[in-house]
C-alpha atoms as a PDB file:
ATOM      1  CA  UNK A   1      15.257  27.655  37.785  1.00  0.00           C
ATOM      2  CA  UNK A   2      13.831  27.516  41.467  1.00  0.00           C
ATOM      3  CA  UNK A   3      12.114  25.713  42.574  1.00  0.00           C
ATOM      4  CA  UNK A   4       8.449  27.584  42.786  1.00  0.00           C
ATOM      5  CA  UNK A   5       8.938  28.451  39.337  1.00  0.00           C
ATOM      6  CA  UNK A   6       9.393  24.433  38.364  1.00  0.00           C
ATOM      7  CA  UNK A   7       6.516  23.524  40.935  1.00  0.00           C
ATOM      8  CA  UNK A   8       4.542  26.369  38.577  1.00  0.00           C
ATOM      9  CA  UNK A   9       5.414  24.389  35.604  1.00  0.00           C
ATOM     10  CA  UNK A  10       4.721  21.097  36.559  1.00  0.00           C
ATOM     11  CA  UNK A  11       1.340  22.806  37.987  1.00  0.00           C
ATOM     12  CA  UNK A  12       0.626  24.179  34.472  1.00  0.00           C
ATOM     13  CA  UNK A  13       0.992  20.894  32.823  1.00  0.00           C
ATOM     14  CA  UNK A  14      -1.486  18.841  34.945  1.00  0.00           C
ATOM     15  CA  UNK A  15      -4.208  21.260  34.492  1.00  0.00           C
ATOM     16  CA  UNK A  16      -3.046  21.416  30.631  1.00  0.00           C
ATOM     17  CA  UNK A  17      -3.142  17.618  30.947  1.00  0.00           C
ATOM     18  CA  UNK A  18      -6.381  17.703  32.777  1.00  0.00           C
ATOM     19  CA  UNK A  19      -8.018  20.175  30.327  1.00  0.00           C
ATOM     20  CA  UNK A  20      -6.759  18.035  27.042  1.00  0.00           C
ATOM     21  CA  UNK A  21      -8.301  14.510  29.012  1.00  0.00           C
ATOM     22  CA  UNK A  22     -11.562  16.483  29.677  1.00  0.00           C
ATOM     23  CA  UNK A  23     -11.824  17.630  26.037  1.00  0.00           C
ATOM     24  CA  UNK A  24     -11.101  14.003  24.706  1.00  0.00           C
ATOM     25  CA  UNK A  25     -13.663  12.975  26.788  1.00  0.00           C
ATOM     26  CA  UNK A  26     -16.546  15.304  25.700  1.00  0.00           C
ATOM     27  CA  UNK A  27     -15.402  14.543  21.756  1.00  0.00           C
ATOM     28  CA  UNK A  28     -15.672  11.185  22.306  1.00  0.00           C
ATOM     29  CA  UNK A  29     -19.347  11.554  24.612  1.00  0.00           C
ATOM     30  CA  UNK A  30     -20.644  13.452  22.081  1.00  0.00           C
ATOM     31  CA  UNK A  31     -19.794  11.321  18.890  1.00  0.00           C
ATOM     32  CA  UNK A  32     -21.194   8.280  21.069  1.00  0.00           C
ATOM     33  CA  UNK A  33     -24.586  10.572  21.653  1.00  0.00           C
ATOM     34  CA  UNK A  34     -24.206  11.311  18.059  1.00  0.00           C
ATOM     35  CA  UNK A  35     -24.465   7.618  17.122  1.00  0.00           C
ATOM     36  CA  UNK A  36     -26.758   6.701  19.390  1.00  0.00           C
ATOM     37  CA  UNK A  37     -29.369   9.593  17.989  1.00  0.00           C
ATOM     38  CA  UNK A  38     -28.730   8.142  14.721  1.00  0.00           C
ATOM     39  CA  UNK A  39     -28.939   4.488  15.510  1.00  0.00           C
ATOM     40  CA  UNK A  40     -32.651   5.606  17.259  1.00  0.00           C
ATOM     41  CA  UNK A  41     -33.730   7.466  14.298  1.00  0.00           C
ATOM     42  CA  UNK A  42     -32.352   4.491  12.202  1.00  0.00           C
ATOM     43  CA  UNK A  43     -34.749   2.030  14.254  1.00  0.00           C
ATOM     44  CA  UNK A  44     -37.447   4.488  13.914  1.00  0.00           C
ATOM     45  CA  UNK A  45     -37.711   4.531  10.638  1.00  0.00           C
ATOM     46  CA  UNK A  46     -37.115   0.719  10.058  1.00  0.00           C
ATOM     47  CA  UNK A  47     -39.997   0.251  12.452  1.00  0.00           C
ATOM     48  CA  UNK A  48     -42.082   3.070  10.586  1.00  0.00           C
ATOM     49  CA  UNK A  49     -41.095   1.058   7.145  1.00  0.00           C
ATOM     50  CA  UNK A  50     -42.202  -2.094   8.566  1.00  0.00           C
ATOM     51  CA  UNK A  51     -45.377  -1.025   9.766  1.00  0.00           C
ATOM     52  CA  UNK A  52     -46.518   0.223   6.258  1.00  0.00           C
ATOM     53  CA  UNK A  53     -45.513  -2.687   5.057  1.00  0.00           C
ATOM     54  CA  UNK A  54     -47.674  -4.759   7.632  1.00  0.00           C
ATOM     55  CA  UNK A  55     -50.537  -2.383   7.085  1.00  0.00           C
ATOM     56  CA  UNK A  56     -50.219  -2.715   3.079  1.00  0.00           C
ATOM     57  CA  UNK A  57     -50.397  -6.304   3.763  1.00  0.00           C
ATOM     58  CA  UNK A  58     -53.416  -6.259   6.328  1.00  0.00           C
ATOM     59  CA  UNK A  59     -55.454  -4.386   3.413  1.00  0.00           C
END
């Protein structure tokens, strides 16, 4: 093998490396946005809960 081609390969596998790192990244970004949306619209509802509750109360 000479060495340009093994330079290519070595090339190839960072930027396969790279690519894989960036994807891990976004999967795990997006599954932390993911909770996050559903933590919100957990609180949201909690708080929507509690203030019927409060209002039921109030009357």
């Amino acid at each position: 093998m000479s060495f340009l081609s093994r330079k290519a390969k070595t090339n190839n596998l960072i930027q396969l490396q790279k690519e894989n790192t960036l994807w891990d990244l976004s999967a795990h970004h997006q599954k932390h946005v993911f909770d996050q949306r559903t933590q919100a619209k957990r609180i949201t509802s909690e708080n929507l809960i509690g203030k019927k509750k409060s209002l039921v109360s109030v009357n």
